[in-house]
N, C-alpha and C. Protein backbone atom coordinates (compact mmCIF):
# COMPACT_ATOMS: atom_id res chain seq x y z
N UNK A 1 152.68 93.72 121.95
CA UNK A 1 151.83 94.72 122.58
C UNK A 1 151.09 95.55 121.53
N UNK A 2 151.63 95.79 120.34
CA UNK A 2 150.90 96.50 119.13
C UNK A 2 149.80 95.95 118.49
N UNK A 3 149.80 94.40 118.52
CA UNK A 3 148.88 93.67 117.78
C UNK A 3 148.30 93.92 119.05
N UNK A 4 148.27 93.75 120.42
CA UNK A 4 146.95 93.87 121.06
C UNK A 4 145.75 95.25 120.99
N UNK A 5 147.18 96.57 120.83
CA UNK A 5 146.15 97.54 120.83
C UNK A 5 145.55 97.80 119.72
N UNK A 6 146.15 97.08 118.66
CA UNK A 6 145.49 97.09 117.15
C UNK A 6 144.26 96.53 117.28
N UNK A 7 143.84 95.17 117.86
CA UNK A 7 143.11 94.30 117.87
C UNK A 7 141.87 95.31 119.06
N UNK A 8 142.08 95.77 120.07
CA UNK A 8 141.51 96.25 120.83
C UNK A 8 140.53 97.49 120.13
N UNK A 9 141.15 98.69 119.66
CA UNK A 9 141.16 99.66 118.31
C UNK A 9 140.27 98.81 117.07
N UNK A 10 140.23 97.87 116.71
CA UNK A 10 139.49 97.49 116.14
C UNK A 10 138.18 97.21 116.53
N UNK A 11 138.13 95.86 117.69
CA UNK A 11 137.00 95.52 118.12
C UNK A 11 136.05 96.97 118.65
N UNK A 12 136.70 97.98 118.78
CA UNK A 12 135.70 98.90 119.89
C UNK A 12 135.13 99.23 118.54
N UNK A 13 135.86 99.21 117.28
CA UNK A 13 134.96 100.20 115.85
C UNK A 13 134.01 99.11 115.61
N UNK A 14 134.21 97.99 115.38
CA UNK A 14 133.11 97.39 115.03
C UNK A 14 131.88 96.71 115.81
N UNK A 15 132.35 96.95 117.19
CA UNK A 15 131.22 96.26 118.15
C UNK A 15 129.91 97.44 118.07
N UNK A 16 130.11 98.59 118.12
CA UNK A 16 128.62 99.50 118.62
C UNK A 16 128.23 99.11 116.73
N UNK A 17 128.85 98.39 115.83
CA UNK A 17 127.86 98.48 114.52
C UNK A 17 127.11 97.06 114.56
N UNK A 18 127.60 96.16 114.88
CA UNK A 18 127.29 94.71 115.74
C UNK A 18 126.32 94.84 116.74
N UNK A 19 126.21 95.38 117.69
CA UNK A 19 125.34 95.51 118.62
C UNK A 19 123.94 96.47 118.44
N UNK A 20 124.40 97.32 117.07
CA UNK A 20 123.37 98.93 116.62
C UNK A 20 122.76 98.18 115.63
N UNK A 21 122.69 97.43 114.90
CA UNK A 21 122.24 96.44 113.59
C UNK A 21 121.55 95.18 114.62
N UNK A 22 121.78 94.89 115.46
CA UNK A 22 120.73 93.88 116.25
C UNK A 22 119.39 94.66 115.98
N UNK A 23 118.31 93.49 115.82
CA UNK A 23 116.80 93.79 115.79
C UNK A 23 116.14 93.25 116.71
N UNK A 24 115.33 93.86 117.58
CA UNK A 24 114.60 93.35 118.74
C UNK A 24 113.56 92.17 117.83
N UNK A 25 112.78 91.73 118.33
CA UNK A 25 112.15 90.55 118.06
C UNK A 25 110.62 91.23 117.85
N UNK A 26 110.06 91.16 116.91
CA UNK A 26 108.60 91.99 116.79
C UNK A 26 107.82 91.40 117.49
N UNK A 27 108.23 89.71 117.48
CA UNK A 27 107.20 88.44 118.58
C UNK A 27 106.33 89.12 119.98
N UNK A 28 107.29 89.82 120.76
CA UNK A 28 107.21 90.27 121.75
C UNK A 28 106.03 91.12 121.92
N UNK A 29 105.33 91.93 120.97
CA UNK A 29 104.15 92.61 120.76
C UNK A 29 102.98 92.32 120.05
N UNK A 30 103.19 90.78 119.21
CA UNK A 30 102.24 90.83 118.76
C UNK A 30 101.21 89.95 119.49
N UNK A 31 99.62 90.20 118.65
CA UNK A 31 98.46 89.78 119.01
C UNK A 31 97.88 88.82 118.18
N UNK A 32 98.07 87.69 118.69
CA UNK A 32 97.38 86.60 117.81
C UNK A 32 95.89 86.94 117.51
N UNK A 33 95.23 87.35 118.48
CA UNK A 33 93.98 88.20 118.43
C UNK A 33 93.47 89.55 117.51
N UNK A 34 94.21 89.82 116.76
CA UNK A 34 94.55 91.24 115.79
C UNK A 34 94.74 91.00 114.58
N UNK A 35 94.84 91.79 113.60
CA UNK A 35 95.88 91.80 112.53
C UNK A 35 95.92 93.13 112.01
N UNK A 36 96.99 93.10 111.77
CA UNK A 36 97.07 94.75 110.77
C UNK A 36 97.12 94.74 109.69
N UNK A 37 96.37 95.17 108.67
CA UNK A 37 95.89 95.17 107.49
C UNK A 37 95.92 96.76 106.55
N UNK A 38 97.73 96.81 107.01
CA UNK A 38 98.33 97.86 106.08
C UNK A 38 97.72 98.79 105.61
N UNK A 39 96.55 98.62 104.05
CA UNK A 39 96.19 99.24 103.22
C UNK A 39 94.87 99.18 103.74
N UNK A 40 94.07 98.25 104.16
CA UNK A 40 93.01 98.65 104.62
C UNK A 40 93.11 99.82 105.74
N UNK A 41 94.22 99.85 107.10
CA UNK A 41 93.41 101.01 108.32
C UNK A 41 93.74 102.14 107.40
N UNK A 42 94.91 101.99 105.57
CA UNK A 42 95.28 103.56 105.96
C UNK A 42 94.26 104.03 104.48
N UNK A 43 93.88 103.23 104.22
CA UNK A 43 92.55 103.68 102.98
C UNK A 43 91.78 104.82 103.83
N UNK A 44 91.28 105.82 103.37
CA UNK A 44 90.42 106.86 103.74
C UNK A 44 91.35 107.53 104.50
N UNK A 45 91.08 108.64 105.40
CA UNK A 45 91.70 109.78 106.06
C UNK A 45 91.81 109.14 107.04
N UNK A 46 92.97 109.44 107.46
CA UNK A 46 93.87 108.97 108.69
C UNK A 46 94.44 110.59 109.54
N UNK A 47 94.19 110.69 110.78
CA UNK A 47 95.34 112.10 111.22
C UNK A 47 96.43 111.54 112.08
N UNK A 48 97.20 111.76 112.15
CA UNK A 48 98.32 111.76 113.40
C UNK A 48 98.99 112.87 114.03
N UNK A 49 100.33 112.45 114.95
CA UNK A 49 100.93 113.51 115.77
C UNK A 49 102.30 112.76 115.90
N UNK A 50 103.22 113.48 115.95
CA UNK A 50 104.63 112.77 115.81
C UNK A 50 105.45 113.76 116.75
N UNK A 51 106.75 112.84 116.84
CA UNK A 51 107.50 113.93 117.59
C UNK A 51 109.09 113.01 117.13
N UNK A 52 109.77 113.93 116.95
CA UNK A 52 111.17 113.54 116.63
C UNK A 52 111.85 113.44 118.10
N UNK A 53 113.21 112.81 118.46
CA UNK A 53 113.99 112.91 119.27
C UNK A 53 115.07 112.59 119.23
N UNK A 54 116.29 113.15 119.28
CA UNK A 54 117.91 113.32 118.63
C UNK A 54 118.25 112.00 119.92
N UNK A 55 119.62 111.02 119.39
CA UNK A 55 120.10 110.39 120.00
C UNK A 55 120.46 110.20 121.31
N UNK A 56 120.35 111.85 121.91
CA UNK A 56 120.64 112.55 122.91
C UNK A 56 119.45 112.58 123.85
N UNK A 57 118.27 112.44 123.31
CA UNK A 57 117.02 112.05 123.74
C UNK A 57 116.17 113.71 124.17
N UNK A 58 116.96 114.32 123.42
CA UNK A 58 116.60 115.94 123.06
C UNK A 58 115.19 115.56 122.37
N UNK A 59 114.04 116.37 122.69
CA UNK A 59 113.38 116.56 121.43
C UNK A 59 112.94 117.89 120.64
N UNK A 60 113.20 117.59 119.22
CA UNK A 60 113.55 118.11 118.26
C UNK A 60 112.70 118.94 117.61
N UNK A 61 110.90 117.89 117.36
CA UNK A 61 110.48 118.56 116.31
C UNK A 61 108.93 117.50 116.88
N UNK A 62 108.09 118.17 116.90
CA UNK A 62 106.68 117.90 116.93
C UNK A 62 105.97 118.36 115.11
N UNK A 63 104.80 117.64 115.10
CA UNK A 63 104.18 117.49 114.00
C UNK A 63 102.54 116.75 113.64
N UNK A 64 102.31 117.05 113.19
CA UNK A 64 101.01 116.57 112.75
C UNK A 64 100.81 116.01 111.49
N UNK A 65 99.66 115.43 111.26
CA UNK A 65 100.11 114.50 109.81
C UNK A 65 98.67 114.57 109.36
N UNK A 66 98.05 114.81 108.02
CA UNK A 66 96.70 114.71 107.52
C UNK A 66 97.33 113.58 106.51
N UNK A 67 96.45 112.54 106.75
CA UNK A 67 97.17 111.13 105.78
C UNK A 67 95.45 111.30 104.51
N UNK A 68 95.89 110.74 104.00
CA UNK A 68 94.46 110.19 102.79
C UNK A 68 94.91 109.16 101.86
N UNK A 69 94.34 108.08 101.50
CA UNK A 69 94.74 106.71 101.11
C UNK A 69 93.58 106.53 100.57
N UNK A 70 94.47 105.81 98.92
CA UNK A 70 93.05 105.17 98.15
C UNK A 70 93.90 103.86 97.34
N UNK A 71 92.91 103.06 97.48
CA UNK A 71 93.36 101.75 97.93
C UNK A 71 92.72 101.03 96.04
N UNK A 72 93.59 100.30 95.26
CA UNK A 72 93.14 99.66 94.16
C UNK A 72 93.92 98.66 94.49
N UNK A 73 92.79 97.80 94.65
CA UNK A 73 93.20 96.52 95.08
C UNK A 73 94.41 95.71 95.89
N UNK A 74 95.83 95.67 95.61
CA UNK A 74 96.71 95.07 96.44
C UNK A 74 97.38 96.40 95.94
N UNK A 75 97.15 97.59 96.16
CA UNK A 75 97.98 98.63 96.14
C UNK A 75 97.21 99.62 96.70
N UNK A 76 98.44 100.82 97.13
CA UNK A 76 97.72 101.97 98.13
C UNK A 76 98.48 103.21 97.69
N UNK A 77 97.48 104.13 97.63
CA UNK A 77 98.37 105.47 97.33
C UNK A 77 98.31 106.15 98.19
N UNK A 78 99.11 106.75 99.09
CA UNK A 78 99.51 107.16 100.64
C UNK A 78 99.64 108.59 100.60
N UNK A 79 99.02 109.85 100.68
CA UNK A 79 99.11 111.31 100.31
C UNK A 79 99.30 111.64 101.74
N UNK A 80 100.49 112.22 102.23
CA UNK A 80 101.15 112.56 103.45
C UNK A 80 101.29 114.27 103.69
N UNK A 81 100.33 115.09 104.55
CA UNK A 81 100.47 116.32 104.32
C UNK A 81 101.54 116.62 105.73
N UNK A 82 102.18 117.20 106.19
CA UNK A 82 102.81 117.56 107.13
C UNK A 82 103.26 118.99 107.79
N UNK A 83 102.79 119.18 109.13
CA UNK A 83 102.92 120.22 109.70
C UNK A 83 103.61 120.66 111.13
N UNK A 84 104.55 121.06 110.85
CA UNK A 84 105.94 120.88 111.92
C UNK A 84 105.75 122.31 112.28
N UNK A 85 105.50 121.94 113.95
CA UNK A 85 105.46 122.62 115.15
C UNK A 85 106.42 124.46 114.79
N UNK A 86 107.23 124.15 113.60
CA UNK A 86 107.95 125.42 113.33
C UNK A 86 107.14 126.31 112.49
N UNK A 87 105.80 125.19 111.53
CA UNK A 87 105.20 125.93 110.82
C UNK A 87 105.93 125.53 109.20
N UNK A 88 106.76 124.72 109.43
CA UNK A 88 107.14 124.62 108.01
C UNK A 88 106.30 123.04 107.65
N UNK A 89 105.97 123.06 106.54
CA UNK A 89 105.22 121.92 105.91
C UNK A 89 105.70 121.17 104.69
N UNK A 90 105.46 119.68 104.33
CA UNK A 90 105.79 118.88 103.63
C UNK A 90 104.95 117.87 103.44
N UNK A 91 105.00 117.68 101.77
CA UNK A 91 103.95 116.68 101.50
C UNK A 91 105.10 115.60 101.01
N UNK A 92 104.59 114.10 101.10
CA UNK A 92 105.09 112.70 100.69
C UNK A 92 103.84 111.65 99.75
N UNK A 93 104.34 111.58 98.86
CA UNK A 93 103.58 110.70 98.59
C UNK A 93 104.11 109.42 98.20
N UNK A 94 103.37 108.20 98.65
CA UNK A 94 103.72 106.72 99.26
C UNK A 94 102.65 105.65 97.90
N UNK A 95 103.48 105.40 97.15
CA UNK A 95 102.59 103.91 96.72
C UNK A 95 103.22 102.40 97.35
N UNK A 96 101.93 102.04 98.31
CA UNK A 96 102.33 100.87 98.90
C UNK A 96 101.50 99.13 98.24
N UNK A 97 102.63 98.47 98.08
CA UNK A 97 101.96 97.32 97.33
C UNK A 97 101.82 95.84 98.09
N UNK A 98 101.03 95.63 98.16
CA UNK A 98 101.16 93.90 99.38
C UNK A 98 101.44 92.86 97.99
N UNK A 99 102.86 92.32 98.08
CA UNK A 99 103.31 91.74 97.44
C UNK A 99 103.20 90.07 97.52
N UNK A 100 102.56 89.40 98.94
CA UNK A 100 102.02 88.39 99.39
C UNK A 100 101.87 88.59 100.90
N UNK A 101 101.10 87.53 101.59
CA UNK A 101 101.17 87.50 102.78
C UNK A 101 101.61 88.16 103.53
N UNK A 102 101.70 88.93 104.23
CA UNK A 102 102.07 89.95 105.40
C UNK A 102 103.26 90.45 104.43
N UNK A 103 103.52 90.62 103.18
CA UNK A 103 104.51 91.48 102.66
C UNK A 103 104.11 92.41 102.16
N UNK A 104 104.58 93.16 101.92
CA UNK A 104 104.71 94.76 101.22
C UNK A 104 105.90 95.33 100.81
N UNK A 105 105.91 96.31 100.02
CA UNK A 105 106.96 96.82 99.39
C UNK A 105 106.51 98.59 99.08
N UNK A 106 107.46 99.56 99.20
CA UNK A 106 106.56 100.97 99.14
C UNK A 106 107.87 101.92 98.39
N UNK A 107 107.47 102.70 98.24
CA UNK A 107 108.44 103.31 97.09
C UNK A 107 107.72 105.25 97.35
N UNK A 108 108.29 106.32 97.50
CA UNK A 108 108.19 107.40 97.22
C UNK A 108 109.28 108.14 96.76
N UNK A 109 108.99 109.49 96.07
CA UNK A 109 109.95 110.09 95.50
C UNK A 109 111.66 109.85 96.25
N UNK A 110 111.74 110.11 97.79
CA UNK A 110 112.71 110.61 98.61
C UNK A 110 113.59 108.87 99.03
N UNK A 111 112.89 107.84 98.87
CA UNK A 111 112.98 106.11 99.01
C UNK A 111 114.24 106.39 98.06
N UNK A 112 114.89 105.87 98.71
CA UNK A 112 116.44 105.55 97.75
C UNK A 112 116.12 103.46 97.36
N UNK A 113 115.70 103.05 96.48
CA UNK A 113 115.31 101.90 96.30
C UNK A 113 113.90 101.62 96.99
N UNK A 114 113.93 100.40 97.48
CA UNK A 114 112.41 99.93 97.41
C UNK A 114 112.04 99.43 99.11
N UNK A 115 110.73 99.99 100.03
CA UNK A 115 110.68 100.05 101.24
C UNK A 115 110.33 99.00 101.39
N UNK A 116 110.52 97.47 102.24
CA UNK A 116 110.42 96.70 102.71
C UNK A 116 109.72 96.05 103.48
N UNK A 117 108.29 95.50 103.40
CA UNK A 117 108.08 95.40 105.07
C UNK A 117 107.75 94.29 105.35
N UNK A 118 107.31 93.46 106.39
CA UNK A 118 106.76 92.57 106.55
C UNK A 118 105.63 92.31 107.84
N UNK A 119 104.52 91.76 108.00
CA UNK A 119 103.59 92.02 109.00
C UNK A 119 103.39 90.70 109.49
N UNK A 120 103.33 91.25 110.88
CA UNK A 120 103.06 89.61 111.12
C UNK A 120 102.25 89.88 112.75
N UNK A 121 100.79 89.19 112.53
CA UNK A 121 99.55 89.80 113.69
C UNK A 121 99.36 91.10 113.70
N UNK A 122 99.27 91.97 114.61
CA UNK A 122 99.04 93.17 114.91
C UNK A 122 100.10 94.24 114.74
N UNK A 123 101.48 93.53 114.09
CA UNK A 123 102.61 94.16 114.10
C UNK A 123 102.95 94.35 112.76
N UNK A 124 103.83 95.41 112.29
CA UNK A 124 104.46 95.20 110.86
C UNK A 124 105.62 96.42 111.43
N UNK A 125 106.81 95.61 110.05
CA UNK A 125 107.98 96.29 110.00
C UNK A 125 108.08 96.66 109.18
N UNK A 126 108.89 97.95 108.21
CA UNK A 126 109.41 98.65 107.23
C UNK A 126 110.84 98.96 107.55
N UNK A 127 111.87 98.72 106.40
CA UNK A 127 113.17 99.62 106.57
C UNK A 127 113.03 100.01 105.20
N UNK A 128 113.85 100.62 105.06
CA UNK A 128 114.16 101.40 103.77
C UNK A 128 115.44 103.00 103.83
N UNK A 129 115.78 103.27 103.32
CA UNK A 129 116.67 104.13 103.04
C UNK A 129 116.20 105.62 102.10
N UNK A 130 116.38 106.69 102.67
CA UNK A 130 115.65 107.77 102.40
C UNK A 130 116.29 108.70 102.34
N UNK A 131 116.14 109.99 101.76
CA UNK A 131 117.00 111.27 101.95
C UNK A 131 116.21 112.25 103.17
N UNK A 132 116.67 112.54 103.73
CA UNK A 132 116.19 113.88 104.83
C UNK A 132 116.50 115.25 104.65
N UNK A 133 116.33 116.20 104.57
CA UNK A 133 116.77 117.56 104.97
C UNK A 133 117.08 117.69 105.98
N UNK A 134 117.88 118.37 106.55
CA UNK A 134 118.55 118.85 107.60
C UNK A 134 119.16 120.35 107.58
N UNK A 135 118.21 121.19 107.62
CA UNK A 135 118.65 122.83 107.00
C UNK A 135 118.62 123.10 105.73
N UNK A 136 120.25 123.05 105.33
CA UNK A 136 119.67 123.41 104.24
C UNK A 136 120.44 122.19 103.21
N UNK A 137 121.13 120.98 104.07
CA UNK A 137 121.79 119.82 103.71
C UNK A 137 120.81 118.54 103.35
N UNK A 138 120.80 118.09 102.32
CA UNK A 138 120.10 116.32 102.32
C UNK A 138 120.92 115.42 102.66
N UNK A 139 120.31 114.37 103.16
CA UNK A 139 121.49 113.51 103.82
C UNK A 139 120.51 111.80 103.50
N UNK A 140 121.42 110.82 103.57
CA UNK A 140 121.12 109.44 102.97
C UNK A 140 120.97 109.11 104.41
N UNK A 141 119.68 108.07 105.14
CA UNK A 141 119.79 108.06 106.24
C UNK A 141 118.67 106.34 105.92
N UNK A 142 118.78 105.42 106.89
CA UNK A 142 118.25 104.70 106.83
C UNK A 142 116.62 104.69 108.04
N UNK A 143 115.58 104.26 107.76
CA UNK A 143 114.70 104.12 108.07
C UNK A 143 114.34 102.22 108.77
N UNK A 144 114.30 101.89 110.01
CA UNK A 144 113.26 101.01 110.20
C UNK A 144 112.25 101.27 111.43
N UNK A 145 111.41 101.25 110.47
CA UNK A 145 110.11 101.28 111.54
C UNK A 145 109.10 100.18 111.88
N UNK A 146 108.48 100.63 112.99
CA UNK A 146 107.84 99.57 113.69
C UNK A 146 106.66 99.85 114.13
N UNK A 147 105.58 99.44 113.35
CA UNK A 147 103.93 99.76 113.58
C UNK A 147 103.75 98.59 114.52
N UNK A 148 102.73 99.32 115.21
CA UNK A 148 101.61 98.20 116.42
C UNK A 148 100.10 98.76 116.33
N UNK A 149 99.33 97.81 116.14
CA UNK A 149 97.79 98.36 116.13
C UNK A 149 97.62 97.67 117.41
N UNK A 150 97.02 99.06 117.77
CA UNK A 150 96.62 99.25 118.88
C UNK A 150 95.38 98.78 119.26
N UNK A 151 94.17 99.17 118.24
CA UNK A 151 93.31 98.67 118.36
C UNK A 151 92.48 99.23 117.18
N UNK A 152 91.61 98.91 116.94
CA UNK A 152 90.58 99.02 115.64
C UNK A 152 91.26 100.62 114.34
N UNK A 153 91.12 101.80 116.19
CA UNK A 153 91.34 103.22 115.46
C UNK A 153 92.85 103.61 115.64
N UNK A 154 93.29 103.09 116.41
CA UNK A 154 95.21 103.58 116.96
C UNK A 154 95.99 102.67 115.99
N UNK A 155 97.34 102.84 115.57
CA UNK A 155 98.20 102.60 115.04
C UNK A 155 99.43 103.24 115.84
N UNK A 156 100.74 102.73 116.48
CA UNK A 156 101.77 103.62 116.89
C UNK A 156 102.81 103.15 116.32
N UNK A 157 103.94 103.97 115.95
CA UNK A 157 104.73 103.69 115.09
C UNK A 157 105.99 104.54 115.65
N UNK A 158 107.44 103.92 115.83
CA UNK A 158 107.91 103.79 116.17
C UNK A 158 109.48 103.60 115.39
N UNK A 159 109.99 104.46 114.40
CA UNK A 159 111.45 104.61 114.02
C UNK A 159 112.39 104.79 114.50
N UNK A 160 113.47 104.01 114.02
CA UNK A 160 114.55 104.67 114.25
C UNK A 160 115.80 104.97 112.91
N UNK A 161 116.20 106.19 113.31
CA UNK A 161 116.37 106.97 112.08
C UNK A 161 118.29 106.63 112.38
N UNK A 162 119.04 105.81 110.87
CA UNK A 162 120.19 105.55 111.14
C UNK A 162 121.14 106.23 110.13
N UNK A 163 122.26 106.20 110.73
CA UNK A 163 122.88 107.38 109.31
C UNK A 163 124.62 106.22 109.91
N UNK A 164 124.70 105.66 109.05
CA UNK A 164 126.08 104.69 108.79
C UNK A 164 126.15 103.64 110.08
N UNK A 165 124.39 103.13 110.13
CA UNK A 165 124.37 102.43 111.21
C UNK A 165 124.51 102.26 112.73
N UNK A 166 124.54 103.90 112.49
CA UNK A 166 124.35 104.47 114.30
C UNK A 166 122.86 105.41 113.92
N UNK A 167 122.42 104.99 115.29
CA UNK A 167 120.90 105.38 115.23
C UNK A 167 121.20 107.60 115.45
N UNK A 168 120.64 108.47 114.52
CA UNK A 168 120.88 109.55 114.98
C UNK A 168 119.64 110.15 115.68
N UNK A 169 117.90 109.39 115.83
CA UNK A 169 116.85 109.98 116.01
C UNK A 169 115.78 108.68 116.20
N UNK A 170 115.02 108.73 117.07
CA UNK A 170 113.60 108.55 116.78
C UNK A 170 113.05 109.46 116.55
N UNK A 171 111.74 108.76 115.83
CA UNK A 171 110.41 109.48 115.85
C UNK A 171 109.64 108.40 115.57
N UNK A 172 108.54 109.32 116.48
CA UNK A 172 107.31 108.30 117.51
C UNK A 172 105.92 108.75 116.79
N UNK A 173 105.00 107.88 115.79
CA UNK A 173 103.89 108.63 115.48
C UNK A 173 102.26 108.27 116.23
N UNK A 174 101.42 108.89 116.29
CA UNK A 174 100.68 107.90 116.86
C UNK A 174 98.93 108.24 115.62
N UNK A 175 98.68 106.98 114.78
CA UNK A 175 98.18 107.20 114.04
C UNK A 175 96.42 106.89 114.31
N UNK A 176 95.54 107.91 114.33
CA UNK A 176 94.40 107.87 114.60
C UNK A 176 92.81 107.72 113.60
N UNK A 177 92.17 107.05 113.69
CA UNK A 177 91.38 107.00 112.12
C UNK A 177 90.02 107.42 112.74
């Protein structure tokens, strides 16, 4: 009877990390008709609007985004201004590199190693691993996100924010040129 509840006690710890580490299929959205071309939509000024939302499906934190991108050749320099609904602000800055074919790779100060992505039609993915603030705490939290071009001027983008492989947040951006 002990080995069962041992065995039981186990499976429940490792199934929600088994089932939270599944990746939906990007197939499902993309447009053979499209492509997203990373460094090209985000070359020149880009604005957006974002909104965070806690696991709980609380939301957290609204925001705005003044992007500006300058593009040398198979690389992009990504200047991220940010303005949260509280009034507090933060800048990021992003060098993104297309390393072949629908790949990329991106790196900023807060990137704990090297951001990942891969594109494929109208779709592209990024994960990567990042530090956050949280008051007055930093915390190691993983990043994968999920761009869709929408169409020529829209971009929507779509994270989910993981901290030991349980999701603690989305945030939803919607990027306008």
């Amino acid at each position: 009877m002990k080995f069962f509840q041992i065995t039981v006690i186990i499976f429940s710890m490792i199934l929600p990390f088994v089932t939270g580490c599944s990746n939906s299929n990007m197939e499902n959205v993309v447009s053979k008709n499209s492509s997203f071309e990373l460094l090209e939509y985000f070359e020149g000024e880009t604005t957006a609007w974002g909104l965070v939302v806690d696991r709980f499906g609380n939301l957290q934190r609204t925001f705005k985004v003044k992007l500006n991108g300058k593009r040398d050749k198979k690389q992009l320099l990504l200047k991220e201004y940010f303005t949260y609904n509280d009034g507090e602000r933060e800048y990021r800055e992003w060098v993104i590199t297309k390393t072949g074919t629908g790949s990329y790779e991106g790196k900023s100060k807060d990137t704990i190693g090297v951001a990942k992505g891969k594109q494929v039609g109208n779709t592209m993915r990024m994960v990567y691993d990042t530090t956050i603030s949280i008051g007055e705490t930093n915390i190691r939290v993983s990043f994968d996100d999920r761009f869709v071009k929408a169409d020529k001027k829209v971009v929507i983008n779509r994270a989910e924010v993981l901290k030991w492989g349980i999701k603690i947040a989305d945030v939803t951006i919607f990027f306008s040129k």
